[in-house]
Protein backbone atom coordinates (compact mmCIF):
# COMPACT_ATOMS: atom_id res chain seq x y z
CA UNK A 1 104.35 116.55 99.28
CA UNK A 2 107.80 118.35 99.96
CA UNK A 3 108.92 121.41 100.36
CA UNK A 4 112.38 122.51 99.19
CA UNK A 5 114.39 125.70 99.00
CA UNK A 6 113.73 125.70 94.91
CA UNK A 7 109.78 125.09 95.70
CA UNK A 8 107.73 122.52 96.34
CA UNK A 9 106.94 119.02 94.94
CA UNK A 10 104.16 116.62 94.73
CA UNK A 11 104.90 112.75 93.67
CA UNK A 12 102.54 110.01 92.80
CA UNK A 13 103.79 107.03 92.93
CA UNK A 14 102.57 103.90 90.92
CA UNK A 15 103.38 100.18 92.25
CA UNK A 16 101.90 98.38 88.94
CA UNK A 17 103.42 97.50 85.65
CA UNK A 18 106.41 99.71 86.64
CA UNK A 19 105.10 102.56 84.61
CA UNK A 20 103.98 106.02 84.84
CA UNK A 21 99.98 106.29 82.92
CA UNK A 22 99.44 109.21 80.58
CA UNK A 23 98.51 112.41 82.62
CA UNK A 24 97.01 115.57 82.08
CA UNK A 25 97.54 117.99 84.32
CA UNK A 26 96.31 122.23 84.43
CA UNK A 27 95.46 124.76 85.75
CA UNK A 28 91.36 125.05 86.36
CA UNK A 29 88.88 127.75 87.72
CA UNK A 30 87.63 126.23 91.28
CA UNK A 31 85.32 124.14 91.82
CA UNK A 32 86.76 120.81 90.70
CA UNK A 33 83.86 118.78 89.69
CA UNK A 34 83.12 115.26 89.95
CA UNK A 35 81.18 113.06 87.28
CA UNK A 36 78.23 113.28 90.30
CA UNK A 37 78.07 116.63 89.74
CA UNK A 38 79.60 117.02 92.97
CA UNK A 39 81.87 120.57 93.88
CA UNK A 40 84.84 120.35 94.69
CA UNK A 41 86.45 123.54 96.47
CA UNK A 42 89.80 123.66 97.80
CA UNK A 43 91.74 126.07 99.68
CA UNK A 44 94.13 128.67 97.90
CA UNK A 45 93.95 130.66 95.22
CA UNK A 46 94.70 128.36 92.55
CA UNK A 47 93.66 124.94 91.68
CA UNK A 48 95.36 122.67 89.57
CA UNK A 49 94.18 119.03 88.15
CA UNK A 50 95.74 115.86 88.17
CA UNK A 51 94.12 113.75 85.49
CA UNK A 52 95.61 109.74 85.73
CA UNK A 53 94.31 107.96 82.36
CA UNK A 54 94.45 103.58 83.04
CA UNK A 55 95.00 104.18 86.64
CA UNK A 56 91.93 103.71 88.60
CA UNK A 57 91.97 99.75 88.91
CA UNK A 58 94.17 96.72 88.88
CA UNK A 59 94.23 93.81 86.68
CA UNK A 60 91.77 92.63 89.47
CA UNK A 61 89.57 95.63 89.57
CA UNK A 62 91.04 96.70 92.50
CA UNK A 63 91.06 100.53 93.62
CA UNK A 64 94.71 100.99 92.98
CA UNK A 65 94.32 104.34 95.30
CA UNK A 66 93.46 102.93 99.04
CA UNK A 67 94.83 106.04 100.86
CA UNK A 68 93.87 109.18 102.88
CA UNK A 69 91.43 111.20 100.36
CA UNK A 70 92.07 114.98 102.10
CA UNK A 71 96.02 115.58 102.17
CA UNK A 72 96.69 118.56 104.14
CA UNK A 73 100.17 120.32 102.95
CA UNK A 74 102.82 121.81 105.03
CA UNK A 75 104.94 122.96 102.21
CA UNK A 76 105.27 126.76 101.29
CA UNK A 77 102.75 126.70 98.28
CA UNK A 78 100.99 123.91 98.07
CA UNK A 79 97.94 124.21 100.76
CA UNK A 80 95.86 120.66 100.25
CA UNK A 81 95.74 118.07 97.61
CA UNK A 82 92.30 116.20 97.42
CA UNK A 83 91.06 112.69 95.51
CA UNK A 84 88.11 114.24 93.34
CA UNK A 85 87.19 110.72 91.96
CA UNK A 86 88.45 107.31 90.71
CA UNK A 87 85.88 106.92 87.06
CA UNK A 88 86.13 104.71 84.29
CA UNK A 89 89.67 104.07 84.65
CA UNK A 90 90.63 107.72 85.56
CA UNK A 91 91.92 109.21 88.33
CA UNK A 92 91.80 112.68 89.34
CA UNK A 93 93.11 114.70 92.33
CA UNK A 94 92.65 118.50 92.59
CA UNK A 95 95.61 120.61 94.09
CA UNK A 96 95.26 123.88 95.99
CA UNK A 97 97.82 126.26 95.69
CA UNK A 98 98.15 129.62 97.01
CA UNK A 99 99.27 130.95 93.59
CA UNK A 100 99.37 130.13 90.03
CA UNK A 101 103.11 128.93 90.25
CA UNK A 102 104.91 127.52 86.83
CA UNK A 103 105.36 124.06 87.74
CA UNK A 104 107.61 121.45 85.94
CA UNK A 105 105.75 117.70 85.43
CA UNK A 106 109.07 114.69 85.06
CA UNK A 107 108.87 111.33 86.04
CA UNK A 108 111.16 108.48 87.89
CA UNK A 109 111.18 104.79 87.89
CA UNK A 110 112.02 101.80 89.76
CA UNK A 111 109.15 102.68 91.50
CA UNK A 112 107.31 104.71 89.02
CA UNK A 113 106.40 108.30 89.65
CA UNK A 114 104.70 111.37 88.05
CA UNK A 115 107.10 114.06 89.59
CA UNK A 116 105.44 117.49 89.65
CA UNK A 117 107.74 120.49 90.84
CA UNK A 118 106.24 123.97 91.75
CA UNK A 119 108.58 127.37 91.32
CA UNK A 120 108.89 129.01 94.29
């Protein structure tokens, strides 16, 4: 997470295969929930989700997500970014915001990314 006079941006970046895996990504109504059933709350007024299709494991089964699960954000919008789960081969990760901001979803290679940039 970044934040930048022209808003604030998010990046996930993806060290197999050298591409980016198809992605969803929306606004929701909080909670977030998990396939447990679990409730996921964050902090803001908006949430958005971060669906990653094919990117949950390695060719080995590995997790290919290993890091901190709870980011907490010191950019001007976005106020936490949370791992909700890692299911079947999806990935999702809830973002708080403190608005509904239009937001702008690219992506980079060489490494791959999934570039998502918030309007101020």
């Amino acid at each position: 997470m970044a934040a930048h006079e022209c808003g604030d941006r998010l990046v996930f970046e993806f060290a197999s295969a050298g591409q980016v895996p198809a992605y969803h990504i929306n606004y929701v109504s909080d909670p977030l929930y998990a396939t447990s059933g679990e409730m996921i709350y964050l902090d803001g007024a908006a949430t958005l989700s971060v669906v990653l299709h094919g990117a949950a494991h390695d060719d080995n089964g590995n997790p290919t997500y290993t890091g901190s699960h709870h980011l907490m954000s010191d950019t001007h919008n976005i106020t936490e970014a949370v791992f909700i789960e890692d299911f079947e081969g999806i990935v999702q990760w809830g973002v708080g915001l403190d608005s509904e901001r239009a937001f702008v979803v690219s992506t980079l290679s060489s490494p791959a990314r999934l570039v998502i940039d918030f309007a101020p």
